[in-house]
C-alpha atoms as a PDB file:
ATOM      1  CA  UNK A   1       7.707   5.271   8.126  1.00  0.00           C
ATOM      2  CA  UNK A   2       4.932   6.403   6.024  1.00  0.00           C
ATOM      3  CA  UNK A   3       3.394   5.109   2.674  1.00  0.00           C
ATOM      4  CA  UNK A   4       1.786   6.572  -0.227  1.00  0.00           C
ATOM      5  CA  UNK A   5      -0.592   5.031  -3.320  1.00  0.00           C
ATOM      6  CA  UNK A   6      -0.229   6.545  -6.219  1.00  0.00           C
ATOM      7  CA  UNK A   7      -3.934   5.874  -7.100  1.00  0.00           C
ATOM      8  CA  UNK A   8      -3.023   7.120 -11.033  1.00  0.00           C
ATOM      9  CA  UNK A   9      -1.168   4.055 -11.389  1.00  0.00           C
ATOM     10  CA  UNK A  10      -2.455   1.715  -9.105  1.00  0.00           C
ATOM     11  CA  UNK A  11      -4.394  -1.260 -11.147  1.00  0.00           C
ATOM     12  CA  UNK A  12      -6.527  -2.748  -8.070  1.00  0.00           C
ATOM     13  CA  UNK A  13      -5.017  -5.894  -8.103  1.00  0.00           C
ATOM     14  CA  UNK A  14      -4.766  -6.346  -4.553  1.00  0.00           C
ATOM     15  CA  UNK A  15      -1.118  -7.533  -3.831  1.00  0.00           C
ATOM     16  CA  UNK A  16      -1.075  -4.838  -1.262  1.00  0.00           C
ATOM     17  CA  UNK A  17      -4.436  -6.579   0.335  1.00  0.00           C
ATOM     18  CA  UNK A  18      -2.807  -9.817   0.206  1.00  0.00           C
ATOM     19  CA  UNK A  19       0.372  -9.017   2.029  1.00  0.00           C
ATOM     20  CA  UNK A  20      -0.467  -5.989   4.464  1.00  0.00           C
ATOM     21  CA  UNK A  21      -5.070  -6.042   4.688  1.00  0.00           C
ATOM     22  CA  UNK A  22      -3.739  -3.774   8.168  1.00  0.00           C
ATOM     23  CA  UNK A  23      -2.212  -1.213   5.936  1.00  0.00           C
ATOM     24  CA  UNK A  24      -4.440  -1.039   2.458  1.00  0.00           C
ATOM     25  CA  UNK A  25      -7.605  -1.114   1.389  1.00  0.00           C
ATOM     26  CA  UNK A  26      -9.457  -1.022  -1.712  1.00  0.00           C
ATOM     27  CA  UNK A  27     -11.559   2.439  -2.223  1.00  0.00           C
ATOM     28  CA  UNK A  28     -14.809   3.302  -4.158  1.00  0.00           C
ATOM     29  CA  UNK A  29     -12.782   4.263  -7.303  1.00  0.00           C
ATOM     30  CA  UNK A  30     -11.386   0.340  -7.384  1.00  0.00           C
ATOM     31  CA  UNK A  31      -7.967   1.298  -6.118  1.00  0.00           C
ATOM     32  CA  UNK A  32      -5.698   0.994  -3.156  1.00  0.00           C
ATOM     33  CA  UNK A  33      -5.252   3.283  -0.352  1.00  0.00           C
ATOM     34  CA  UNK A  34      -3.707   3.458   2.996  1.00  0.00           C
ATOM     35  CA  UNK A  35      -5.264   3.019   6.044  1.00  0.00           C
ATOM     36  CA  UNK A  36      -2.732   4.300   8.611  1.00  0.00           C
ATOM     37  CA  UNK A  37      -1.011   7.755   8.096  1.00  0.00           C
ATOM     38  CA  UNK A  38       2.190   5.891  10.094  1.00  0.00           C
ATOM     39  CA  UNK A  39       2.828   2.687   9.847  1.00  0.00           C
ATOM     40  CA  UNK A  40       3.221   1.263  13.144  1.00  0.00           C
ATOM     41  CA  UNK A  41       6.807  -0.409  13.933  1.00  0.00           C
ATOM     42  CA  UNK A  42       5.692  -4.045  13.830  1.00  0.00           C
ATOM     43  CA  UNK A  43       4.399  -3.542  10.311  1.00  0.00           C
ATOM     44  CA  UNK A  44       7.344  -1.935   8.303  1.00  0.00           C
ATOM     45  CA  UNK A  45       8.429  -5.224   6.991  1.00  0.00           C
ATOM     46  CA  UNK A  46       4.445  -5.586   5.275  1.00  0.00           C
ATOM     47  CA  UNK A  47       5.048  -2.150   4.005  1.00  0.00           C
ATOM     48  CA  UNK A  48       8.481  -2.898   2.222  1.00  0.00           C
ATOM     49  CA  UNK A  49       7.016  -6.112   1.199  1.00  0.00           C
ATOM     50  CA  UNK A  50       4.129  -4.635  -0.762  1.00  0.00           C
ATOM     51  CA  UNK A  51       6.228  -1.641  -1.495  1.00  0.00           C
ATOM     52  CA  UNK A  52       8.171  -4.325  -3.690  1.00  0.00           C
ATOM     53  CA  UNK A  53       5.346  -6.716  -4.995  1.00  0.00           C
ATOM     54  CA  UNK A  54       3.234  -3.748  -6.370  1.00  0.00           C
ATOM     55  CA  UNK A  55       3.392  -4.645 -10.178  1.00  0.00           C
ATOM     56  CA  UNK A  56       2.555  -1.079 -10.638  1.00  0.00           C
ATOM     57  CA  UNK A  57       5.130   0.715  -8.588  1.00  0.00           C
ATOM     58  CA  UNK A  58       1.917   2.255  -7.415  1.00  0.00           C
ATOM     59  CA  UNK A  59       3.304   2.415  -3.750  1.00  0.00           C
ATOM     60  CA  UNK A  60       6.518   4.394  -2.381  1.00  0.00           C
ATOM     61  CA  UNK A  61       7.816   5.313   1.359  1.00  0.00           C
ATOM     62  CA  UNK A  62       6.331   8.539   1.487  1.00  0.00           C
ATOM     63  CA  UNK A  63       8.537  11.298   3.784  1.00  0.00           C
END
């Protein structure tokens, strides 16, 4: 599984942080990005789980 920001509409609020810190971070421009190009097996439920909370929709399973 991979994930993507879409860093256009991505607000910086942080729910990502909050849920997955192993996953996101916050860059220089004030918005989330990924940290892992694959999200490792044990972490797929954080990544659906901030997937969903994202008040943006800024995140999606990338292919």
């Amino acid at each position: 599984m991979k994930v993507k920001v879409n860093q256009e509409a991505c607000i910086g609020c942080g729910a990502c942080l909050a849920i997955a810190e192993e996953l996101f971070e916050i860059n220089e421009d004030g918005v989330s990005q990924t940290k892992v190009d694959v999200v490792p097996e044990d972490k797929k439920d954080k990544a659906k789980e901030a997937i969903e909370s994202c008040p943006t929709g800024a995140i999606q399973e990338a292919e």
